[in-house]
N, C-alpha and C. Protein backbone atom coordinates (compact mmCIF):
# COMPACT_ATOMS: atom_id res chain seq x y z
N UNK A 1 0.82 -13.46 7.69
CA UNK A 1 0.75 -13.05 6.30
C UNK A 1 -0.47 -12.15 6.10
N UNK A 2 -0.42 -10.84 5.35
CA UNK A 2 -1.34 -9.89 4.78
C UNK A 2 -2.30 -10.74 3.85
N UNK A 3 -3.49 -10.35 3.70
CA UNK A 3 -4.22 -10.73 2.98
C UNK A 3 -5.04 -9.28 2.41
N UNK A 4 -6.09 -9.65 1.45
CA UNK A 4 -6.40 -8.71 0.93
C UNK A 4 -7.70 -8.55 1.98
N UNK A 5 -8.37 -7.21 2.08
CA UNK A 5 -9.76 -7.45 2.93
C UNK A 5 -10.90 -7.27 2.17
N UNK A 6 -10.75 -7.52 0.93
CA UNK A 6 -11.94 -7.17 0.03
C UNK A 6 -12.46 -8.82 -0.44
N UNK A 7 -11.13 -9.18 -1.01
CA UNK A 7 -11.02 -10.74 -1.07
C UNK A 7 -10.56 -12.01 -0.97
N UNK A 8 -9.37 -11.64 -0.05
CA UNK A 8 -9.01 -12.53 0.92
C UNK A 8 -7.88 -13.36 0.49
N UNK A 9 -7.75 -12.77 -0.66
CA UNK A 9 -6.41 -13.77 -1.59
C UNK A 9 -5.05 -12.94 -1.01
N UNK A 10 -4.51 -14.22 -0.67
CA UNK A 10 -2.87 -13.94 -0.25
C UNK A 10 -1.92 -13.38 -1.02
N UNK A 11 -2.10 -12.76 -2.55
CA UNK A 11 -1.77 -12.60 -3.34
C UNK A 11 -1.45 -10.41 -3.60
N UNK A 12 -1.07 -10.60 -2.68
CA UNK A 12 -0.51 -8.80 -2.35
C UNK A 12 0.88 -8.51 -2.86
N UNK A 13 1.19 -7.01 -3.48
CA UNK A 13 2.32 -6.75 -4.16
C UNK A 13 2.11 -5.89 -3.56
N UNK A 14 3.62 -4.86 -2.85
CA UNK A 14 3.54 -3.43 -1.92
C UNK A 14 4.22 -3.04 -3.39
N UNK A 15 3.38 -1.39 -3.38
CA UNK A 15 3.48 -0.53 -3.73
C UNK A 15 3.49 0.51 -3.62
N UNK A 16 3.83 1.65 -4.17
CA UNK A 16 3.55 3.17 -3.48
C UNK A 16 2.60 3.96 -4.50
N UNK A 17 2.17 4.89 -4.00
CA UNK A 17 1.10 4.99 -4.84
C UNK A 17 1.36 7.21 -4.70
N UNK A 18 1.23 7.50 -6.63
CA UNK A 18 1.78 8.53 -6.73
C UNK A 18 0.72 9.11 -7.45
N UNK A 19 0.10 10.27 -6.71
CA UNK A 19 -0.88 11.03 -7.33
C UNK A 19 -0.62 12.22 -8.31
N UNK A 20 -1.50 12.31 -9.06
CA UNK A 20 -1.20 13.98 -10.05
C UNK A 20 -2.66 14.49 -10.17
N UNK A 21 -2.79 15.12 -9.81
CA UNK A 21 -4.40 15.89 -10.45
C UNK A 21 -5.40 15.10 -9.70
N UNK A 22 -6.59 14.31 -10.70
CA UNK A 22 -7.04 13.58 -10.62
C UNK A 22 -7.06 12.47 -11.23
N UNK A 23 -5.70 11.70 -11.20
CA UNK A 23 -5.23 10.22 -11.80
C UNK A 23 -3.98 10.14 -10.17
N UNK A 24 -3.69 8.45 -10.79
CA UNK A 24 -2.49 8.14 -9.56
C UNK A 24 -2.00 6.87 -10.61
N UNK A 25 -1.11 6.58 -9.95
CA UNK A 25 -0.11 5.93 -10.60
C UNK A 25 0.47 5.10 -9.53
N UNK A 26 0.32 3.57 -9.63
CA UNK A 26 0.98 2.74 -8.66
C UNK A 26 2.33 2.57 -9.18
N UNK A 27 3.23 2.23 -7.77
CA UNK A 27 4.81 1.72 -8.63
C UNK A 27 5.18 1.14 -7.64
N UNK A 28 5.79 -0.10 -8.01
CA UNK A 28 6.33 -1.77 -7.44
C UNK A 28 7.01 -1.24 -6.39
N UNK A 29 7.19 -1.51 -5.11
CA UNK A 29 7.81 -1.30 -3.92
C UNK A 29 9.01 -1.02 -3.98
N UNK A 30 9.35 0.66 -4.36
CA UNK A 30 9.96 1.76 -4.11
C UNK A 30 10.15 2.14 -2.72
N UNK A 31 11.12 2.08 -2.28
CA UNK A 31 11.26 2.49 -0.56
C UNK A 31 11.09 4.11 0.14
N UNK A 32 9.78 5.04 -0.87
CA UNK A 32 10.01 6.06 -0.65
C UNK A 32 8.48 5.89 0.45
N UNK A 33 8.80 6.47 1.93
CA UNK A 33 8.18 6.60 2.76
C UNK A 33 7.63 8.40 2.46
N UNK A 34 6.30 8.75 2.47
CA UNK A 34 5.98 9.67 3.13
C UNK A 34 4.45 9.89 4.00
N UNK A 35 5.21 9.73 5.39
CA UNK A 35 4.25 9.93 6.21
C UNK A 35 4.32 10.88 7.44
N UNK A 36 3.12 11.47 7.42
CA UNK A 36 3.21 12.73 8.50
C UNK A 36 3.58 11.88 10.20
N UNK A 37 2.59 11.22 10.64
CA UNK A 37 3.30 10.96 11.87
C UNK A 37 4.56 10.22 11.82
N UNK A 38 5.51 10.72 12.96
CA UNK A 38 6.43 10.36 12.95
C UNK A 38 6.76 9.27 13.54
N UNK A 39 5.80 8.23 14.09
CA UNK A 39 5.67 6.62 14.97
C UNK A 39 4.94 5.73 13.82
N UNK A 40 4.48 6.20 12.71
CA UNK A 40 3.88 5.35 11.67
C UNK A 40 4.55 5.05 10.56
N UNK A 41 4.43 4.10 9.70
CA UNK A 41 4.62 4.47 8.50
C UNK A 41 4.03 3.31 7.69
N UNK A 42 3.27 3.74 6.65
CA UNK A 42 1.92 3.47 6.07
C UNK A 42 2.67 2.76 4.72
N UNK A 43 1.86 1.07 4.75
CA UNK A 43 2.38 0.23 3.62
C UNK A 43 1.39 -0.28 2.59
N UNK A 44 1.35 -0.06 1.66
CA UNK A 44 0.40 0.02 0.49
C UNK A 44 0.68 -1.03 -0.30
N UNK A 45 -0.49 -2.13 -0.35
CA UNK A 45 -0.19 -2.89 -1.22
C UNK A 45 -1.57 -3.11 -2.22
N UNK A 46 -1.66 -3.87 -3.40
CA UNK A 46 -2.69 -3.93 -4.67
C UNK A 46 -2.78 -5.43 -4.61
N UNK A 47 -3.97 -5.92 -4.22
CA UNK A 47 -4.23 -7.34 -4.86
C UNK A 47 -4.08 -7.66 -5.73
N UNK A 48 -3.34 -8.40 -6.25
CA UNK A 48 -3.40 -9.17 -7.68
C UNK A 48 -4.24 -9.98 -8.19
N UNK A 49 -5.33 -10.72 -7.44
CA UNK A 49 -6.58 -10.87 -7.66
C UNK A 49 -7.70 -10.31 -7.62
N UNK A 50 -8.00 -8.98 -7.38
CA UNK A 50 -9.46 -8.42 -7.33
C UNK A 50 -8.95 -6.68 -7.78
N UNK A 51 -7.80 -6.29 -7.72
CA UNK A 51 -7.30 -4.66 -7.61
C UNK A 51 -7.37 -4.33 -6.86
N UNK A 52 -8.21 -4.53 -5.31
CA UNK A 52 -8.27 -3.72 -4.52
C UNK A 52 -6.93 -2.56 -3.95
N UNK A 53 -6.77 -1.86 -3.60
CA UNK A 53 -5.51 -1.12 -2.67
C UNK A 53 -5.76 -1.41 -1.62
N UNK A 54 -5.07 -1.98 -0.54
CA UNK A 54 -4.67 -2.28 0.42
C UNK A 54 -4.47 -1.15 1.80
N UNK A 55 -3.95 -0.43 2.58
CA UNK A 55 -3.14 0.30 3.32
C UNK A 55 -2.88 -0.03 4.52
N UNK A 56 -2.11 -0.63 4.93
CA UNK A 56 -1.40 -0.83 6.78
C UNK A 56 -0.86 -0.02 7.09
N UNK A 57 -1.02 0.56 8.25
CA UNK A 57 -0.09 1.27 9.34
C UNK A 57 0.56 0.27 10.17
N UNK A 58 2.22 0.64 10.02
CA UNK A 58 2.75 -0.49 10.95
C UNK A 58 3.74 0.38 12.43
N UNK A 59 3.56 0.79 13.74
CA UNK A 59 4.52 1.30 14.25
C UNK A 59 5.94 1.28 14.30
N UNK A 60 6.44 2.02 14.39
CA UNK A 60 8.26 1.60 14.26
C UNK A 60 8.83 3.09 15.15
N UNK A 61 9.54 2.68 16.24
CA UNK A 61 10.08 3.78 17.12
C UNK A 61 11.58 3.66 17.05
């Protein structure tokens, strides 16, 4: 199980995270992947106890 690394609470929601300018905008785990390497793909989640953002790289071939 993921945990948060800021504060350790098991309490993670994946999200994707959508920039404009200088603001971003999180949204509830939408299955839109974009990642440049093509052996990665990068999973974003927000603590629900502290806010932190999260980011894992997980391989998949």
């Amino acid at each position: 199980m993921k945990e948060c690394i800021a504060c350790h609470s098991g309490q993670l929601k994946q999200v994707d995270i959508i920039t404009r300018d200088d603001e971003f905008t999180l949204i509830e785990n939408s299955e839109v992947v974009v990642s440049p390497p093509q052996s990665q793909k990068i999973i974003k989640f927000v603590c629900l106890n502290c806010g932190f953002i999260n980011l894992y790289a997980e391989d998949y071939f």
